[in-house]
C-alpha atoms as a PDB file:
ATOM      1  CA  UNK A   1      75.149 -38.490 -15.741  1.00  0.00           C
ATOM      2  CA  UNK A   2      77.699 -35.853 -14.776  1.00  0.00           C
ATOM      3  CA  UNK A   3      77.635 -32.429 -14.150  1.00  0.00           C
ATOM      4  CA  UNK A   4      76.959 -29.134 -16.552  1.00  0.00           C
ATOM      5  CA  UNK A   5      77.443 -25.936 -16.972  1.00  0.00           C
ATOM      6  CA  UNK A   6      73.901 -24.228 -16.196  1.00  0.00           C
ATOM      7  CA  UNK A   7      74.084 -22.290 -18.953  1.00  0.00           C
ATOM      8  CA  UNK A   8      73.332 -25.721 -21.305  1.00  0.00           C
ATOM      9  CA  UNK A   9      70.409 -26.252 -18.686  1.00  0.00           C
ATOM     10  CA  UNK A  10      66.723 -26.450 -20.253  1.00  0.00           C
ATOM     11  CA  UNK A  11      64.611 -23.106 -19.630  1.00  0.00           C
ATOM     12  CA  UNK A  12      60.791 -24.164 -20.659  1.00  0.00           C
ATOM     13  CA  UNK A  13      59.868 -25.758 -16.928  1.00  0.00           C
ATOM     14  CA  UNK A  14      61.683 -28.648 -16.752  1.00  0.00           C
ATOM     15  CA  UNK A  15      62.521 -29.969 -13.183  1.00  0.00           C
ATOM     16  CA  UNK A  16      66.341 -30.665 -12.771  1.00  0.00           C
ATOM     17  CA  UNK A  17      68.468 -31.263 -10.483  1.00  0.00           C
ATOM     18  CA  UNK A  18      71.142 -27.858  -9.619  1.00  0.00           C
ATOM     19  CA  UNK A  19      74.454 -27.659  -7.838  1.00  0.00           C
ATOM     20  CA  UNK A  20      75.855 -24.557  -6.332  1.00  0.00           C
ATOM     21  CA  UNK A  21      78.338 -24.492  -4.168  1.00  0.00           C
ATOM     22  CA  UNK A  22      78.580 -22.766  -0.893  1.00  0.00           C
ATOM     23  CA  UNK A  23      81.346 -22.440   2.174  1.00  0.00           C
ATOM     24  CA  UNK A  24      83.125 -25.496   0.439  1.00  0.00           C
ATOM     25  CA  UNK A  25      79.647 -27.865   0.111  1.00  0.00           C
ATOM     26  CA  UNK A  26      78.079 -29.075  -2.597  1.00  0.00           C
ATOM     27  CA  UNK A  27      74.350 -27.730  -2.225  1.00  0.00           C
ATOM     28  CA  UNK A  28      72.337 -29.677  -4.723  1.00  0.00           C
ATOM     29  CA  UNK A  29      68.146 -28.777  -5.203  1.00  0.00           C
ATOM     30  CA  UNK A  30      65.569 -29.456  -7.634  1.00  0.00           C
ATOM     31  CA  UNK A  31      65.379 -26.552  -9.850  1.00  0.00           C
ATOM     32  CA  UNK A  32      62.928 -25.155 -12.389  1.00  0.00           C
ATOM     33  CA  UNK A  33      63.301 -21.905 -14.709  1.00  0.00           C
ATOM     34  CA  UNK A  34      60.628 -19.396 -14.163  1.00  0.00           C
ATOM     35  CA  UNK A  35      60.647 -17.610 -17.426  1.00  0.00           C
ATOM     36  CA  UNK A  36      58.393 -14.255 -19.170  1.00  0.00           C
ATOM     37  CA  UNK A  37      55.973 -16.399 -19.844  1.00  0.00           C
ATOM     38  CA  UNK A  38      55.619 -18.029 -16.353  1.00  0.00           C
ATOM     39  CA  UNK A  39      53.682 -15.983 -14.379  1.00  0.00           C
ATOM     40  CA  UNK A  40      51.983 -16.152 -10.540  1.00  0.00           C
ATOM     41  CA  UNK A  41      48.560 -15.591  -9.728  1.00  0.00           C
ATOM     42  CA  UNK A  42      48.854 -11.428  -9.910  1.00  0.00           C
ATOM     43  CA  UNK A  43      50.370 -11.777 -13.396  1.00  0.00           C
ATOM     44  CA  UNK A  44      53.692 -10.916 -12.287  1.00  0.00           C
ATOM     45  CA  UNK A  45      57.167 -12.689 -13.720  1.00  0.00           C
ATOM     46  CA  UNK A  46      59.995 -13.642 -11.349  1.00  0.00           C
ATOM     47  CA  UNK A  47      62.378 -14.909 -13.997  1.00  0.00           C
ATOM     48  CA  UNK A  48      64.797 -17.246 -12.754  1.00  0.00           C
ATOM     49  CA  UNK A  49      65.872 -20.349 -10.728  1.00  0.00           C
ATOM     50  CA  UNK A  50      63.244 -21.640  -8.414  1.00  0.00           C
ATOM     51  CA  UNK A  51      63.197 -24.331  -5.831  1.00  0.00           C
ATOM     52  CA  UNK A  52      60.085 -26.100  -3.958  1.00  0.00           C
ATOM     53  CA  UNK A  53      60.036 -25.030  -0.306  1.00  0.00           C
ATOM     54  CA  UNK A  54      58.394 -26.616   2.224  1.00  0.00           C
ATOM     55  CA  UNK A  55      57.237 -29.619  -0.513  1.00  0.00           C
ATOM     56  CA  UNK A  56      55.926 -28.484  -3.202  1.00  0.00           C
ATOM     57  CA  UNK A  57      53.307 -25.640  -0.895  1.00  0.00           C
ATOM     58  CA  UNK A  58      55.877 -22.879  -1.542  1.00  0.00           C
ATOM     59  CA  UNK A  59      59.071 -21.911  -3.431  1.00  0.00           C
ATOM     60  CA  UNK A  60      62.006 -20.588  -3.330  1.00  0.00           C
ATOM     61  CA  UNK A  61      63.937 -18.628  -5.617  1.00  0.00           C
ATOM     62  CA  UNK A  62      67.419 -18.969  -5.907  1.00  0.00           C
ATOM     63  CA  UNK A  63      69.392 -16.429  -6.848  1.00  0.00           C
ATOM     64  CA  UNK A  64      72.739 -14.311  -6.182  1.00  0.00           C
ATOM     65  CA  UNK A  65      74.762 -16.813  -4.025  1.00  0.00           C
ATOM     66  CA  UNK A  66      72.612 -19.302  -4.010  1.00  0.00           C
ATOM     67  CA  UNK A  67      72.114 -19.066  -8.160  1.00  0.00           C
ATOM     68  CA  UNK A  68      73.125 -23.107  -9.327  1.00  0.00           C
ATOM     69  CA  UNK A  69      76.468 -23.607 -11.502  1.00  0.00           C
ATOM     70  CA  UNK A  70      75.377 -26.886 -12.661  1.00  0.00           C
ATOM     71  CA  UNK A  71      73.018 -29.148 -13.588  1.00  0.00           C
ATOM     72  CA  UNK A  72      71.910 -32.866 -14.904  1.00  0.00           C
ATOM     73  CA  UNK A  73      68.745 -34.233 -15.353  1.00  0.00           C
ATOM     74  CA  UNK A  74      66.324 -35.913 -12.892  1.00  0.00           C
ATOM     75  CA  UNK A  75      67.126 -39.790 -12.766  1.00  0.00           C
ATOM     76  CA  UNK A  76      63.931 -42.003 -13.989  1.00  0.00           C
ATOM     77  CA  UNK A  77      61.782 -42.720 -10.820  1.00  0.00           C
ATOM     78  CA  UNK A  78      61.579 -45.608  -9.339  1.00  0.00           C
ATOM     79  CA  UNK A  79      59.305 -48.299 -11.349  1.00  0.00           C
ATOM     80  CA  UNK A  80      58.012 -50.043  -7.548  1.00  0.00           C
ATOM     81  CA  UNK A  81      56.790 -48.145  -4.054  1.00  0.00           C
ATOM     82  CA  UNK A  82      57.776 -50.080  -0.957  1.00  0.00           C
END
């Protein structure tokens, strides 16, 4: 897996992970687009790229300096819990 331009990233939901880069650090999150058609509880669209806070209780949207460059897809999990 390497690194992509966002721009190829999928936009229907899809949990991936995103890179941005900030003060010279790679800052890497588990994104999610948030599209028209993805809506909250009040009916209201927040397009863009969203993070979990907190676990998965809250989120986070990331955008202006914290928008991600680049992306590749989640790995497989693992097939055994220890």
């Amino acid at each position: 897996m390497e690194w992509q331009p966002i721009s190829t990233a999928p936009k229907d939901g899809t949990e991936i992970i995103g890179m941005y880069v900030h003060i010279e650090t790679q800052v890497v999150h588990n994104v999610f687009w948030m599209g028209e058609d993805d809506t909250d509880e009040h009916g209201n669209a927040d397009i863009g790229w969203w993070t979990y806070e907190y676990g998965e209780v809250g989120r986070l949207k990331l955008d202006g300096w914290m928008t991600p460059t680049h992306w590749m897809p989640l790995p497989e999990p693992p097939k055994e819990t220890v």
